[in-house]
C-alpha atoms as a PDB file:
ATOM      1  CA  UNK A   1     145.120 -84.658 -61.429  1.00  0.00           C
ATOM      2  CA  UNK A   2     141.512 -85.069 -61.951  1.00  0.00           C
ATOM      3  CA  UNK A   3     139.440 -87.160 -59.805  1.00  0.00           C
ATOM      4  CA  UNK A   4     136.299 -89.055 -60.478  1.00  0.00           C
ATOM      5  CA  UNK A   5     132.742 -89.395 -58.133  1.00  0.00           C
ATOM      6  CA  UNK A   6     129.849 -91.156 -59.689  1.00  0.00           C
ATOM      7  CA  UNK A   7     126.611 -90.308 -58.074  1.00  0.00           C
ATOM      8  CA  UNK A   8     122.868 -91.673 -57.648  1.00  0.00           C
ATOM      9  CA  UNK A   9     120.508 -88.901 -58.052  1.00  0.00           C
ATOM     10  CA  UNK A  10     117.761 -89.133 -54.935  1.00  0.00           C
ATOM     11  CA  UNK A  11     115.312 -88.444 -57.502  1.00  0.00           C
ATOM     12  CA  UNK A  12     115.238 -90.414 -60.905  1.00  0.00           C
ATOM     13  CA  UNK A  13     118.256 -92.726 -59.561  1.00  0.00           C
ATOM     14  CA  UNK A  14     120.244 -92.188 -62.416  1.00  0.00           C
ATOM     15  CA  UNK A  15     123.821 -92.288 -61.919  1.00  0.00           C
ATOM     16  CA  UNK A  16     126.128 -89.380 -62.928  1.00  0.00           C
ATOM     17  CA  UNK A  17     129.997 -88.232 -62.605  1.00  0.00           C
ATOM     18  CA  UNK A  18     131.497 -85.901 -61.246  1.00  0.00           C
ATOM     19  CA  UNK A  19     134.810 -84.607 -61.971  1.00  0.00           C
ATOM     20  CA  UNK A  20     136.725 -82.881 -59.109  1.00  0.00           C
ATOM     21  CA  UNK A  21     140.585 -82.902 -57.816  1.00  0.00           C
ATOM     22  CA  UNK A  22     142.764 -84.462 -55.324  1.00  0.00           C
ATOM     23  CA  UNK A  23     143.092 -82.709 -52.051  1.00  0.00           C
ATOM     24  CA  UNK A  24     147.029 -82.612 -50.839  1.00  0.00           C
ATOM     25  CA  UNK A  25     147.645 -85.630 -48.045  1.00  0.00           C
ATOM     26  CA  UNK A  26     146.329 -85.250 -44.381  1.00  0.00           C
ATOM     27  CA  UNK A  27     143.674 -83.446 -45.694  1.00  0.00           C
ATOM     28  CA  UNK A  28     139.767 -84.008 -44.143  1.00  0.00           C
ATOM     29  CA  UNK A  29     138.400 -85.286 -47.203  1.00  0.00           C
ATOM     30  CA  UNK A  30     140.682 -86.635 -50.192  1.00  0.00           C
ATOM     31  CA  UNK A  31     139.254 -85.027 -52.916  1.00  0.00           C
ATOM     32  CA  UNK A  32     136.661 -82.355 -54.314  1.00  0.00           C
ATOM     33  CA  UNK A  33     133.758 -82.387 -56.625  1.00  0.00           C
ATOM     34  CA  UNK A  34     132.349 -80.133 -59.228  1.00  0.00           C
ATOM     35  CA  UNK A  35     128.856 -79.001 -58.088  1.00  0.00           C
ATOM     36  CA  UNK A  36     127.380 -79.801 -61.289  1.00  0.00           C
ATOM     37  CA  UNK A  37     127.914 -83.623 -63.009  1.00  0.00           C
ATOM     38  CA  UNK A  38     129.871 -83.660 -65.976  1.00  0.00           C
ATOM     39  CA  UNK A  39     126.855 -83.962 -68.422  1.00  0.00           C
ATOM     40  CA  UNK A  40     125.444 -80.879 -66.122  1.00  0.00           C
ATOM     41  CA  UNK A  41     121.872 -82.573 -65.473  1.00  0.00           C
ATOM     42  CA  UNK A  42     122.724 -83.227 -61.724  1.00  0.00           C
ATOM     43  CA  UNK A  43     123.488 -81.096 -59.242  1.00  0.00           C
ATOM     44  CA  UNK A  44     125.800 -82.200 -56.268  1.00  0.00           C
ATOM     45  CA  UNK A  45     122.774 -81.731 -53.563  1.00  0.00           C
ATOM     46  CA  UNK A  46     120.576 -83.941 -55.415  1.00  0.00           C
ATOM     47  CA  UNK A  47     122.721 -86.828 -54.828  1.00  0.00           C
ATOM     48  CA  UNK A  48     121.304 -89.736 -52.906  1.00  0.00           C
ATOM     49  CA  UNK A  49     124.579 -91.297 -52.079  1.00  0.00           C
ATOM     50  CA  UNK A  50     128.397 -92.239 -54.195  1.00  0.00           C
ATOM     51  CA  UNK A  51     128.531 -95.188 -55.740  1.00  0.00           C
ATOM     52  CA  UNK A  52     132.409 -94.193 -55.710  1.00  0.00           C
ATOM     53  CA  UNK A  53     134.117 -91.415 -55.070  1.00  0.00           C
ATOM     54  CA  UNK A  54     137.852 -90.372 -55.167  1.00  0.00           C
ATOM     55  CA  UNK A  55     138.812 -92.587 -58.226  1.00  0.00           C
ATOM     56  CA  UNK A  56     141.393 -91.410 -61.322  1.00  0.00           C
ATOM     57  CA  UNK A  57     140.207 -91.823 -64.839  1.00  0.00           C
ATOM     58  CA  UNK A  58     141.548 -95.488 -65.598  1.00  0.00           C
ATOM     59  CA  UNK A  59     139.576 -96.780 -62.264  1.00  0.00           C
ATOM     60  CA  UNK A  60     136.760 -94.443 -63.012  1.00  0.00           C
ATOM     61  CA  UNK A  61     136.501 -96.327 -66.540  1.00  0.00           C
ATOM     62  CA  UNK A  62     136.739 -99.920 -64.975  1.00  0.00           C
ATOM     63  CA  UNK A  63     134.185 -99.133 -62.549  1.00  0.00           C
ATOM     64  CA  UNK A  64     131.824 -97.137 -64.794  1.00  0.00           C
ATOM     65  CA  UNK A  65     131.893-100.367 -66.805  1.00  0.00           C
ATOM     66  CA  UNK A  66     131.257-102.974 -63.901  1.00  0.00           C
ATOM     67  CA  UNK A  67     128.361-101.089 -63.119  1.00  0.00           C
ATOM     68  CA  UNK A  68     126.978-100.858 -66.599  1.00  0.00           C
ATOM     69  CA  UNK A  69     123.995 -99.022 -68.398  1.00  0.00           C
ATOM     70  CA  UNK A  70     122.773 -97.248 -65.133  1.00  0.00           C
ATOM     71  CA  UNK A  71     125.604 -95.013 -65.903  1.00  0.00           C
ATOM     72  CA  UNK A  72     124.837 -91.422 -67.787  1.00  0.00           C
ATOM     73  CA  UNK A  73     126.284 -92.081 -71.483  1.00  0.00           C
ATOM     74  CA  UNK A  74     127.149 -88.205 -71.701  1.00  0.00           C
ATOM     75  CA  UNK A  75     129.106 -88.374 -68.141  1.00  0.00           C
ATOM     76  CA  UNK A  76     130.896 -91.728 -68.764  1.00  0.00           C
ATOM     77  CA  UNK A  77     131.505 -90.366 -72.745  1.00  0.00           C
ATOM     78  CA  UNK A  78     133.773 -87.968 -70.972  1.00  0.00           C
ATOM     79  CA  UNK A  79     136.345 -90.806 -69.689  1.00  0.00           C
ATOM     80  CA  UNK A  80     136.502 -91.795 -73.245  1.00  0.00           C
ATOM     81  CA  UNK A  81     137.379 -88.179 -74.850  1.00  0.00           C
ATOM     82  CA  UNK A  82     139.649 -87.452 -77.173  1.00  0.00           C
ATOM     83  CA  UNK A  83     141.242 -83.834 -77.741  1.00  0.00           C
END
């Protein structure tokens, strides 16, 4: 299962996703991110701090959408895809 971590770049402060996956329970950390944000204009070290981290797609959604417009269109596009 995929998990979601939305990102402020240190930077231009822009906010960006990042898709990753669950570690197994008892783990250090509970989940993993991509190095690269979903639109691929961030990079993981250029991250100023989460905003969230560790969320599946529905909660990914409702938070993307509490926060708003700071959000990159391109990353949260993603959590609306259809295949």
């Amino acid at each position: 299962m995929d998990s979601y971590t939305l990102k402020k770049h240190s930077g231009t402060g822009e906010l960006h996703l990042f898709v990753g996956r669950f570690n197994p329970p008892n783990s250090a950390h509970p989940c993993t991110s991509h190095s690269v944000s979903i639109c691929e204009k961030m990079k993981f070290a250029d991250s100023e701090r989460n905003i969230f981290s560790c969320q599946k797609e529905g909660e990914a959604r409702t938070k993307c959408a509490e926060v708003g417009r700071a959000v990159c269109g391109i990353c949260v596009s993603s959590l609306y895809a259809t295949y």
